[in-house]
C-alpha atoms as a PDB file:
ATOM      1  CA  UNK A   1     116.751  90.267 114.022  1.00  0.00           C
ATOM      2  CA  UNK A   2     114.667  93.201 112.060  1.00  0.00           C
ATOM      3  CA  UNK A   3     115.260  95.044 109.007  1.00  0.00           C
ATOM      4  CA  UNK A   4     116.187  98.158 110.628  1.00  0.00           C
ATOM      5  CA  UNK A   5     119.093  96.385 112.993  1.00  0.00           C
ATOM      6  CA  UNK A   6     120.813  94.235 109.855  1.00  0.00           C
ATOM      7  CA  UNK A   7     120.494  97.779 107.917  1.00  0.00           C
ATOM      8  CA  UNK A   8     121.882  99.264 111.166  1.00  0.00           C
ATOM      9  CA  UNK A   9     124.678  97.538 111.540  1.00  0.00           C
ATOM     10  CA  UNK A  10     125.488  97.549 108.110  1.00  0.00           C
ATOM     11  CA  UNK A  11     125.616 101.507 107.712  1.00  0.00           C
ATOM     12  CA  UNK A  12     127.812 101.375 110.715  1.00  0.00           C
ATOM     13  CA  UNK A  13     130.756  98.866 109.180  1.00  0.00           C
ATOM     14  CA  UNK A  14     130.474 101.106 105.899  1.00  0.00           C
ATOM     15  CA  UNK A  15     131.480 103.904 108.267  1.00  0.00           C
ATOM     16  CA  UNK A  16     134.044 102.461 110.239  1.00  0.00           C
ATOM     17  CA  UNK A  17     135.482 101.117 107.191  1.00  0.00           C
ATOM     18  CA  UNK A  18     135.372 105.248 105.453  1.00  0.00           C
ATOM     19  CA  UNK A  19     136.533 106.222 108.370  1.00  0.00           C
ATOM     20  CA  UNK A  20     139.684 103.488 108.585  1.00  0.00           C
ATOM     21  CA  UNK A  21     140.605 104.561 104.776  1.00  0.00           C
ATOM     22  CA  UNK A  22     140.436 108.055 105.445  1.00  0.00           C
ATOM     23  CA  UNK A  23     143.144 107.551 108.207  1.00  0.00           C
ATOM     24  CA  UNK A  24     145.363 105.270 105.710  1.00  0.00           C
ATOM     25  CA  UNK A  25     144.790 108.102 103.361  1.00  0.00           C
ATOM     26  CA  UNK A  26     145.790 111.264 104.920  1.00  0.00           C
ATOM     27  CA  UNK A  27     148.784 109.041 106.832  1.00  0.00           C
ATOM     28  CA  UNK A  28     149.838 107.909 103.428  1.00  0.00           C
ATOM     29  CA  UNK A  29     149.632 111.340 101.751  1.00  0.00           C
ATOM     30  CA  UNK A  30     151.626 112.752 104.762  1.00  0.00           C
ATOM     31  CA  UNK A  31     154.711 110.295 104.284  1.00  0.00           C
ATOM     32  CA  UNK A  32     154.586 111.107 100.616  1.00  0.00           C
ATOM     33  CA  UNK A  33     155.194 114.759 101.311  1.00  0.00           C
ATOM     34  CA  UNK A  34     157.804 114.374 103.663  1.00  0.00           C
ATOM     35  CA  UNK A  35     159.685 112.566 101.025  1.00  0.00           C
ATOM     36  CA  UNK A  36     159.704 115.537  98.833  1.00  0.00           C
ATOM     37  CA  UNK A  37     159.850 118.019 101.480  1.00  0.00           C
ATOM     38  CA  UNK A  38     161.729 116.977 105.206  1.00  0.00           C
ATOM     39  CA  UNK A  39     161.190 120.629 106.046  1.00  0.00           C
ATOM     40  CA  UNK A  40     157.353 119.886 106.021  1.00  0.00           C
ATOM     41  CA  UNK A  41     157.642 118.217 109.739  1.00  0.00           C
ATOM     42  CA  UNK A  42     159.023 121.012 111.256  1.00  0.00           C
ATOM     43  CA  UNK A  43     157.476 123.725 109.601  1.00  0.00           C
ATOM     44  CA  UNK A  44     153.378 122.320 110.592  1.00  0.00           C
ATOM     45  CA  UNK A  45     151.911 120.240 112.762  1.00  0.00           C
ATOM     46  CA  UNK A  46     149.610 117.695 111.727  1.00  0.00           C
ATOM     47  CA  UNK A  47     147.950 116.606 114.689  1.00  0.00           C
ATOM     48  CA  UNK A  48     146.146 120.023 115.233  1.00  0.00           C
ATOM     49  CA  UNK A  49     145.625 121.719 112.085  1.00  0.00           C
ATOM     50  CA  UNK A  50     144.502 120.123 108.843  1.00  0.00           C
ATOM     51  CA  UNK A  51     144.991 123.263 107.078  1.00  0.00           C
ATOM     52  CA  UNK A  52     148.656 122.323 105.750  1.00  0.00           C
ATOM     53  CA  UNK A  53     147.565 118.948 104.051  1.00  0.00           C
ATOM     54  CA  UNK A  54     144.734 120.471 102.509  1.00  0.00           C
ATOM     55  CA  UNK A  55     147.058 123.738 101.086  1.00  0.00           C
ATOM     56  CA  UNK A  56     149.727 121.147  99.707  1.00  0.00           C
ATOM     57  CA  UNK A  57     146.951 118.997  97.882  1.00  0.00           C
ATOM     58  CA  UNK A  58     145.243 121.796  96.501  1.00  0.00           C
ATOM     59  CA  UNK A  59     148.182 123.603  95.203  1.00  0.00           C
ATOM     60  CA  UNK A  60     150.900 121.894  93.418  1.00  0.00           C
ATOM     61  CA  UNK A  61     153.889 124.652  94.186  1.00  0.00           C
ATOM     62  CA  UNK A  62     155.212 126.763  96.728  1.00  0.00           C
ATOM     63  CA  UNK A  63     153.911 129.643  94.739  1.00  0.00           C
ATOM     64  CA  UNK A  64     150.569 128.982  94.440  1.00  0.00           C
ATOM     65  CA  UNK A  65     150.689 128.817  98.186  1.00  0.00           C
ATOM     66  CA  UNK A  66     151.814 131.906  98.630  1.00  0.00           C
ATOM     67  CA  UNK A  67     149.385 133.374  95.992  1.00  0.00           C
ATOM     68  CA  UNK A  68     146.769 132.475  98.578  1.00  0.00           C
ATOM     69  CA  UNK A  69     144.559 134.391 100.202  1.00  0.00           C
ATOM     70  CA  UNK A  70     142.546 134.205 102.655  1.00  0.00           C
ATOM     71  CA  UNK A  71     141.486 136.095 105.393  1.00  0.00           C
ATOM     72  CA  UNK A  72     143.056 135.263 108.574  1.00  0.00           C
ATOM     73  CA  UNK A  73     145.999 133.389 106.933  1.00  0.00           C
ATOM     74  CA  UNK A  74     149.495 134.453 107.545  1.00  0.00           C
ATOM     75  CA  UNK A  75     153.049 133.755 106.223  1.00  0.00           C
ATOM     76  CA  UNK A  76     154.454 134.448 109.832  1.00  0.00           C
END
């Protein structure tokens, strides 16, 4: 087999392997936050919007949620 196919297939594990821990990650960091907040299920929806996870890791409170803003976000 050539360089370029061993390097190949290489590359490609590494990034099924990212890939695999970014799942665990994100599935991990969801159960966390349901233990702190049950609410959290009903109030987003995970499987189409990342936009929740990403506002409760970047901001620590409820506050600084709110204090957020961006166009195109609402607290409907």
């Amino acid at each position: 087999m050539s360089r370029i196919h061993t390097w190949l297939r290489i590359l490609t594990s590494r990034r099924a392997d990212k890939s695999v821990d970014r799942v665990r990650t994100t599935n991990r960091l969801q159960a966390q936050l349901l233990e702190y907040f049950p609410a959290l299920e009903r109030a987003f929806d995970y499987s189409h919007s990342k936009v929740a996870v990403l506002l409760l890791t970047k901001h620590r409170t409820p506050d600084g949620i709110r204090r957020t803003e961006r166009p195109g976000f609402t607290w409907g």
